[in-house]
PDB file of N, CA and C in Angstrom:
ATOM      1  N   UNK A   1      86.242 116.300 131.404  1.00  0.00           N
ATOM      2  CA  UNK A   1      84.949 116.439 132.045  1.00  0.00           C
ATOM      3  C   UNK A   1      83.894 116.948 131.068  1.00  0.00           C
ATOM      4  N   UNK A   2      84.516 118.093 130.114  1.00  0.00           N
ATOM      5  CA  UNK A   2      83.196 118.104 129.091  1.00  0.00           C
ATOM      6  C   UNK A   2      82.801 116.843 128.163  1.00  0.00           C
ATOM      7  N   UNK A   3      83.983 116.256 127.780  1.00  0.00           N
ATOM      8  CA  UNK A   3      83.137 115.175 127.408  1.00  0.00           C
ATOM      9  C   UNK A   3      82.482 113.967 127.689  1.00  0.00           C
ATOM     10  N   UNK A   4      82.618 113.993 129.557  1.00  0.00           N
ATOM     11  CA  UNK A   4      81.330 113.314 129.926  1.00  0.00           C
ATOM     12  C   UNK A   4      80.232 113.676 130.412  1.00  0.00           C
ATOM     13  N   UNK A   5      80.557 115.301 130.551  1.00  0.00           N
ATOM     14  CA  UNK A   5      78.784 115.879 130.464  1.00  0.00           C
ATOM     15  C   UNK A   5      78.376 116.212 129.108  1.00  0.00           C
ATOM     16  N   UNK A   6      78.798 116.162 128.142  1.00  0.00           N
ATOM     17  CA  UNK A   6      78.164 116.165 126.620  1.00  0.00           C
ATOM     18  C   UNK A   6      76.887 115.230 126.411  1.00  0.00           C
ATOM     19  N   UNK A   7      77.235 113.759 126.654  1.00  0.00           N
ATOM     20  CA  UNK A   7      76.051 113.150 126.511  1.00  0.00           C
ATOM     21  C   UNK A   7      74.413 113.838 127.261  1.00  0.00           C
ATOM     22  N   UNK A   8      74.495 114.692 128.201  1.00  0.00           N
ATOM     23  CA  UNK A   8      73.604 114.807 129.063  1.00  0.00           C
ATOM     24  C   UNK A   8      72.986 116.282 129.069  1.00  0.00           C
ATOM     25  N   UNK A   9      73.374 117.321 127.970  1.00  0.00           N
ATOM     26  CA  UNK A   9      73.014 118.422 127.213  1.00  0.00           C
ATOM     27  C   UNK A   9      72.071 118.621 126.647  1.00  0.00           C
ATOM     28  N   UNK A  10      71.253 119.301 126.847  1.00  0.00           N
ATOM     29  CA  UNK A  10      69.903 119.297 126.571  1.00  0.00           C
ATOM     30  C   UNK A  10      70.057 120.773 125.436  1.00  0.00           C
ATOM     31  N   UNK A  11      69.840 120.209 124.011  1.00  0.00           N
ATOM     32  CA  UNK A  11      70.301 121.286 122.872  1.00  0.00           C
ATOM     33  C   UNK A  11      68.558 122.083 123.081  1.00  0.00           C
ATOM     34  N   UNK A  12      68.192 123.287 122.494  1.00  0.00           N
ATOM     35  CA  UNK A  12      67.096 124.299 122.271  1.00  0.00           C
ATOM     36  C   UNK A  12      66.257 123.554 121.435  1.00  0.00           C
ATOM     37  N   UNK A  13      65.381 123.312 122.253  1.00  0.00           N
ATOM     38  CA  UNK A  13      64.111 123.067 121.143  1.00  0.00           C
ATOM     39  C   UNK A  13      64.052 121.407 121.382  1.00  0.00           C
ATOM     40  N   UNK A  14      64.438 120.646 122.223  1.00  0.00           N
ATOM     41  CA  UNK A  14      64.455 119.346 122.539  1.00  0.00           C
ATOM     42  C   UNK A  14      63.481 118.992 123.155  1.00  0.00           C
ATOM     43  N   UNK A  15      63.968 119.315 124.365  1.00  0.00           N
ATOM     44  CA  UNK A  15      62.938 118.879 125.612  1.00  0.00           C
ATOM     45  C   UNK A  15      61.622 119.571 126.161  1.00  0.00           C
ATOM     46  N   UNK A  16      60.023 119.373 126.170  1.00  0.00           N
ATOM     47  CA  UNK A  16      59.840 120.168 126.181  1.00  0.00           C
ATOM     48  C   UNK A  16      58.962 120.004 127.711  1.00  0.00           C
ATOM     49  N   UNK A  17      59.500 121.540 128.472  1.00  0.00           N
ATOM     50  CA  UNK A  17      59.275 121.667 130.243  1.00  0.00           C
ATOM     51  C   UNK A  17      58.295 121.211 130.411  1.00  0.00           C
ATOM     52  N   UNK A  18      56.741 121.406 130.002  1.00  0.00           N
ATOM     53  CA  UNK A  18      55.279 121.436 130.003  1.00  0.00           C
ATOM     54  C   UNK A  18      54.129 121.265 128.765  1.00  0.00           C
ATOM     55  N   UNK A  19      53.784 119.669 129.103  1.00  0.00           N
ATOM     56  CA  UNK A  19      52.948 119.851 127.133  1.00  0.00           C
ATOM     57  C   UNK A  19      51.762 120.666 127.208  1.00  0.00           C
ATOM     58  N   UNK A  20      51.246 121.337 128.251  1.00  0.00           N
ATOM     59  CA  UNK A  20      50.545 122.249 127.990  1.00  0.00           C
ATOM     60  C   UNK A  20      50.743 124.007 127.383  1.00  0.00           C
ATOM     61  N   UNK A  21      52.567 124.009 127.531  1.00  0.00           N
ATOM     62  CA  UNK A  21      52.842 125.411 126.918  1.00  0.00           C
ATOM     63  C   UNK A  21      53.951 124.807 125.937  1.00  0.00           C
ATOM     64  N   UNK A  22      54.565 126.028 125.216  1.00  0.00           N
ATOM     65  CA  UNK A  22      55.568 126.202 124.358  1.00  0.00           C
ATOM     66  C   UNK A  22      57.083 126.738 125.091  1.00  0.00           C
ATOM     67  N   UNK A  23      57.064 125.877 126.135  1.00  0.00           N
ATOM     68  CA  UNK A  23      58.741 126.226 127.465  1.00  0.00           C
ATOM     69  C   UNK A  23      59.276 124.537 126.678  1.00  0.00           C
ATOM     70  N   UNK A  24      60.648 125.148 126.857  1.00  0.00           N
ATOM     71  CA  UNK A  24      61.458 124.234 126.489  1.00  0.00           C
ATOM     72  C   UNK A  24      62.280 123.724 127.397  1.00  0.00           C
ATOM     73  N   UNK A  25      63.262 123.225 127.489  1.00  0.00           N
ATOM     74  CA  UNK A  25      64.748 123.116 128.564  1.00  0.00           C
ATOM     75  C   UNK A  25      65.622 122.732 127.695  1.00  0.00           C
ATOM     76  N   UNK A  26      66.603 123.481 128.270  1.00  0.00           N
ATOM     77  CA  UNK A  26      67.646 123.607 127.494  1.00  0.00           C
ATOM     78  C   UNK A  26      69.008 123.628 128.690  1.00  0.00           C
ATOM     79  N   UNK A  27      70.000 122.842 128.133  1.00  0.00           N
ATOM     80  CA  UNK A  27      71.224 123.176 128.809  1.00  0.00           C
ATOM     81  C   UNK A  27      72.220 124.650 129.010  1.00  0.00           C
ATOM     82  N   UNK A  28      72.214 125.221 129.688  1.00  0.00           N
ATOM     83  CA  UNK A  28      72.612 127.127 129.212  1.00  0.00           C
ATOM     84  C   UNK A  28      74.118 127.004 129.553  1.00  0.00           C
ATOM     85  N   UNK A  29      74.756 126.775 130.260  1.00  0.00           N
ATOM     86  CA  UNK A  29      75.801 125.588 130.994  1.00  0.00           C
ATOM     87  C   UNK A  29      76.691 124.967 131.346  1.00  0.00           C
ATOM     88  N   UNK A  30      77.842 124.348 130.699  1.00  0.00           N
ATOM     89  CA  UNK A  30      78.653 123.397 131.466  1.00  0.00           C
ATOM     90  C   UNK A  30      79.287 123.745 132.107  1.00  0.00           C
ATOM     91  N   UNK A  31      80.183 123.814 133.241  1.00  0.00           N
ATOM     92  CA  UNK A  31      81.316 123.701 134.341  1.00  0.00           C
ATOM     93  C   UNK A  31      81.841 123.339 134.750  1.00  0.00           C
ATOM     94  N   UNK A  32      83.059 122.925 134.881  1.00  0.00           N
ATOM     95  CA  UNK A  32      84.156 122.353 136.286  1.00  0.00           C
ATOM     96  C   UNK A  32      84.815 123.239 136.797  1.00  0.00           C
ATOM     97  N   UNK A  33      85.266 122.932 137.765  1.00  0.00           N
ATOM     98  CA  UNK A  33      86.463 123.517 138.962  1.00  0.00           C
ATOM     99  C   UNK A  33      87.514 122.701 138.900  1.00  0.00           C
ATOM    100  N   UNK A  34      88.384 122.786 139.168  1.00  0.00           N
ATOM    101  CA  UNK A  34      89.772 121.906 139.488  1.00  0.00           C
ATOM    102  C   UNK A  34      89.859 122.332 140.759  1.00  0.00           C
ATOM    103  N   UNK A  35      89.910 121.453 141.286  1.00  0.00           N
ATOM    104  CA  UNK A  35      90.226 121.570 142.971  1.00  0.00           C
ATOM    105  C   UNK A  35      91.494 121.739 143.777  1.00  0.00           C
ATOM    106  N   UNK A  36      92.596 121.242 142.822  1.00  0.00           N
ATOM    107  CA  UNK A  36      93.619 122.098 142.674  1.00  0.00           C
ATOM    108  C   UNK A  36      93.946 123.083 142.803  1.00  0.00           C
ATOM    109  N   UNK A  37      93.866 123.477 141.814  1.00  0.00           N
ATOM    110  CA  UNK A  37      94.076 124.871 141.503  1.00  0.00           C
ATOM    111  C   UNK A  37      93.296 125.996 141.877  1.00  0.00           C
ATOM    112  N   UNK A  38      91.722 125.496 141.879  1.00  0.00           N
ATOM    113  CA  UNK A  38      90.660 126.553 141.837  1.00  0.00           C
ATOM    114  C   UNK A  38      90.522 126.903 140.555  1.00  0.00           C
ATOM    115  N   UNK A  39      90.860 127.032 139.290  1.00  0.00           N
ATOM    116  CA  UNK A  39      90.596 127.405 137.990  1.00  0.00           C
ATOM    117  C   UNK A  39      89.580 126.183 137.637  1.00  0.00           C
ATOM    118  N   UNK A  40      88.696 127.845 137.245  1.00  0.00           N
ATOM    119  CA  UNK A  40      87.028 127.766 137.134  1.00  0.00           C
ATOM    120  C   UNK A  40      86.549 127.737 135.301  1.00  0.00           C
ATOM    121  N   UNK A  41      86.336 126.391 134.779  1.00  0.00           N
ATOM    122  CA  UNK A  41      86.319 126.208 133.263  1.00  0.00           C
ATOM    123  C   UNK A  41      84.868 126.287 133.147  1.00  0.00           C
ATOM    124  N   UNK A  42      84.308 126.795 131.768  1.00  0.00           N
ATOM    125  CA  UNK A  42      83.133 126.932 131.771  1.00  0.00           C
ATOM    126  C   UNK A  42      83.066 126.667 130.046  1.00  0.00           C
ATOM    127  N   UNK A  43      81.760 126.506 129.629  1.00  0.00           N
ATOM    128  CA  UNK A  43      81.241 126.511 128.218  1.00  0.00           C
ATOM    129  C   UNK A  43      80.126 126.726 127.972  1.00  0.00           C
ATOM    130  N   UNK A  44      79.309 127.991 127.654  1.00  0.00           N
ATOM    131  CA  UNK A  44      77.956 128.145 127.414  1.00  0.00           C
ATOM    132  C   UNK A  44      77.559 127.356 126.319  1.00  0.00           C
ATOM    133  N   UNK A  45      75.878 127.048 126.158  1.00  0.00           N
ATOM    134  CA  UNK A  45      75.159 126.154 124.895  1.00  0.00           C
ATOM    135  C   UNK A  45      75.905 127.028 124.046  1.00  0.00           C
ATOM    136  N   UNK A  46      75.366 128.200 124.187  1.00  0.00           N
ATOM    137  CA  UNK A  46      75.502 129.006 122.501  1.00  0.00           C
ATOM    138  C   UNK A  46      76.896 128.618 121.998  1.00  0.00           C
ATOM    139  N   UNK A  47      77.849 128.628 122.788  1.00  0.00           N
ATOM    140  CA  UNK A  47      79.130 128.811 122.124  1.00  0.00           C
ATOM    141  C   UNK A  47      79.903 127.542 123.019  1.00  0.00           C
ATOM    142  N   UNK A  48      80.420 126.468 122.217  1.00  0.00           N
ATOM    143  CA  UNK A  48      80.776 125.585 122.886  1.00  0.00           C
ATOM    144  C   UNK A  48      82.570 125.840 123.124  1.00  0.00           C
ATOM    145  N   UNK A  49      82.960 126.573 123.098  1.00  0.00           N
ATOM    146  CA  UNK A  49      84.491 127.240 123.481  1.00  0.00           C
ATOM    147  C   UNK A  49      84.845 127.095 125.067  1.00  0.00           C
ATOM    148  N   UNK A  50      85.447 126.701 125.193  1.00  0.00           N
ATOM    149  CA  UNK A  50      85.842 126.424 127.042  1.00  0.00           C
ATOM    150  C   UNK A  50      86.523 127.714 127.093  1.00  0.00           C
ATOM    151  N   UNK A  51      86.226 128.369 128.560  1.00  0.00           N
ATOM    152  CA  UNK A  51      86.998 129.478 128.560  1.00  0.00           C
ATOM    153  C   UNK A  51      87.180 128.930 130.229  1.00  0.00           C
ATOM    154  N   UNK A  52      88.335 129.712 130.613  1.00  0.00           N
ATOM    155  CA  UNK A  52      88.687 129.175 132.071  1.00  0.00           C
ATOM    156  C   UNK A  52      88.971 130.996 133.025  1.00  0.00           C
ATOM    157  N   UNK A  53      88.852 130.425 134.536  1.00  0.00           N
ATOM    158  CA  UNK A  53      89.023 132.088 134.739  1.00  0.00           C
ATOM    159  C   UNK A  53      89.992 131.448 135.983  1.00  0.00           C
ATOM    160  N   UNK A  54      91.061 131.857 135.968  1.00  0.00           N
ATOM    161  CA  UNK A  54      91.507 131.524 137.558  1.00  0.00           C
ATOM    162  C   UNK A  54      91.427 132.781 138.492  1.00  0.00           C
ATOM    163  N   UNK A  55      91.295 132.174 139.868  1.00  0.00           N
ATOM    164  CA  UNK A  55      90.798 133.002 141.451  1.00  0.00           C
ATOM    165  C   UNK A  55      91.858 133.817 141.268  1.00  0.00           C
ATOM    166  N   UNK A  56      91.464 135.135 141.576  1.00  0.00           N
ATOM    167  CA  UNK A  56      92.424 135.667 142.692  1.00  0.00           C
ATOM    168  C   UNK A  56      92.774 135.925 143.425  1.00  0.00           C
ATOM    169  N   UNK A  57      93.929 136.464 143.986  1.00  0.00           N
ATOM    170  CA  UNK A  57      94.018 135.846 145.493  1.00  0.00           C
ATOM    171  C   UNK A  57      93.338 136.761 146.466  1.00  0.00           C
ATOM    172  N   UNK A  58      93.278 138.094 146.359  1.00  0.00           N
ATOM    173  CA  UNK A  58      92.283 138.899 147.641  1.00  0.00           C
ATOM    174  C   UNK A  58      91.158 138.105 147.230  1.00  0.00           C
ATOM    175  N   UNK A  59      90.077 138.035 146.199  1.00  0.00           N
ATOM    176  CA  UNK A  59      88.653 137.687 145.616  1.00  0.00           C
ATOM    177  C   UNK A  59      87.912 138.255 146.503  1.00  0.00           C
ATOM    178  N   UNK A  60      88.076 139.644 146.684  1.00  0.00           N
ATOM    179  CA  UNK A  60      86.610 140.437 147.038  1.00  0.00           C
ATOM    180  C   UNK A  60      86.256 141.340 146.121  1.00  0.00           C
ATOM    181  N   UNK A  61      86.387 141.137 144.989  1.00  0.00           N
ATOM    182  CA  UNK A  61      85.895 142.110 143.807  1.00  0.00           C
ATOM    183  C   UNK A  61      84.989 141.172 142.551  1.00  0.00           C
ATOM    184  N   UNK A  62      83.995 141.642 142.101  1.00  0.00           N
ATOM    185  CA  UNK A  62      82.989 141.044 141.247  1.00  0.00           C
ATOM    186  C   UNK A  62      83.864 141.877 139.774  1.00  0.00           C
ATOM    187  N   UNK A  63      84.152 140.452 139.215  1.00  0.00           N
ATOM    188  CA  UNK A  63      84.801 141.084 137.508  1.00  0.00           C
ATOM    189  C   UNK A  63      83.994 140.802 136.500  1.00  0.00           C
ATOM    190  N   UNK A  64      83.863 140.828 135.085  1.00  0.00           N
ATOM    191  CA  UNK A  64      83.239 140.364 134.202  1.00  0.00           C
ATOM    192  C   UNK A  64      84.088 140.402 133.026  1.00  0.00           C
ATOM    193  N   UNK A  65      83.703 139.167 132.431  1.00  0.00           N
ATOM    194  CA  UNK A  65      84.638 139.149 131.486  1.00  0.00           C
ATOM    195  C   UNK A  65      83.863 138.490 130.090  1.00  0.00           C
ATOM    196  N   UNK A  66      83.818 138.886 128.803  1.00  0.00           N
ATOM    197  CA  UNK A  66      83.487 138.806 127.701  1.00  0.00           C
ATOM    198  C   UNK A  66      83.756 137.466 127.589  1.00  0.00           C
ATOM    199  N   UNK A  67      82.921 137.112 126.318  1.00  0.00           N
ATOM    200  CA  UNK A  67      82.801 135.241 126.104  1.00  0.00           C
ATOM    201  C   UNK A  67      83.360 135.572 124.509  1.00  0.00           C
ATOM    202  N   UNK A  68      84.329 134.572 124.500  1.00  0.00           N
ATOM    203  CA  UNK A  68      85.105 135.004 123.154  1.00  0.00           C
ATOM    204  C   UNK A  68      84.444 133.957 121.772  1.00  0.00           C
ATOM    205  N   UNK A  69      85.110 133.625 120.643  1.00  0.00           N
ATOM    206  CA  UNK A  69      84.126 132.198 119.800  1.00  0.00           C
ATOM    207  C   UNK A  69      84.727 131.762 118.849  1.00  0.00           C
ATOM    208  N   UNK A  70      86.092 131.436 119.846  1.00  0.00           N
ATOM    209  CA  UNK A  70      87.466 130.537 119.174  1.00  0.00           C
ATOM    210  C   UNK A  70      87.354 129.180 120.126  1.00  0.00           C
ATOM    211  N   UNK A  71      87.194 128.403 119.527  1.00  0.00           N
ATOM    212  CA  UNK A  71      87.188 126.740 120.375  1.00  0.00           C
ATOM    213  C   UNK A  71      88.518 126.317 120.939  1.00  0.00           C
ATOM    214  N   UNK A  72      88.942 126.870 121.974  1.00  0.00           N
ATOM    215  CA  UNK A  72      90.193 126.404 123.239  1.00  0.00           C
ATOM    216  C   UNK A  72      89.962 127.111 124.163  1.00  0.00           C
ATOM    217  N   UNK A  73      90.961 126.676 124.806  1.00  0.00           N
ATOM    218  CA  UNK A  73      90.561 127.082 126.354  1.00  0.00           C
ATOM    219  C   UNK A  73      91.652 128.405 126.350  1.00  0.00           C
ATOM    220  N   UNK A  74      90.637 129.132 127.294  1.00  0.00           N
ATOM    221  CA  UNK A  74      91.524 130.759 126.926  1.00  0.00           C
ATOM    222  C   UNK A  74      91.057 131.431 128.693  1.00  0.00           C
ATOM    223  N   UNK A  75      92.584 131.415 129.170  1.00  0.00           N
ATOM    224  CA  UNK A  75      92.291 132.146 130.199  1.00  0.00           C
ATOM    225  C   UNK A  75      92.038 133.748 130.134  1.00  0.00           C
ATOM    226  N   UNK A  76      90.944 134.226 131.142  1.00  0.00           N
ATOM    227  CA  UNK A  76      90.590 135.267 131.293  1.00  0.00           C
ATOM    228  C   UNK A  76      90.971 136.758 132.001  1.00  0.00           C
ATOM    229  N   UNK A  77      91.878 136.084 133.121  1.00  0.00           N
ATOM    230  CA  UNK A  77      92.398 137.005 133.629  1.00  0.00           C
ATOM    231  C   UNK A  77      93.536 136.469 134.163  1.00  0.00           C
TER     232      UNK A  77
END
């Protein structure tokens, strides 16, 4: 799946929102779900590293978890 939303990534400094200002758009971004499983894959612009987080099973707690900047997929919790 990332590499068929790759073509459609909008890199910093590309596109620009309004030719009357200096706003850009930019992709901040990518995601899938597996519907399966529920394991939630992600890849920000800055760092193109897939990191994945799978659910847990109560999921009434808000976690956070650091973005690492080794290129594979690295579960989080």
């Amino acid at each position: 799946m990332f590499r068929a939303f790759a073509p459609v990534d909008i890199p910093e400094g590309l596109a620009k929102a309004d030719p009357d200002y200096d706003v850009y758009e930019q992709t901040l971004c990518t995601s899938v779900m597996c519907a399966e499983s529920g394991v939630y894959y992600f890849a920000p612009a800055w760092n193109r590293r897939v990191s994945a987080v799978r659910p847990l099973a109560e999921g009434n707690e808000i976690r956070y978890f650091g973005l690492g900047d080794r290129q594979d997929v690295d579960y989080r919790n």
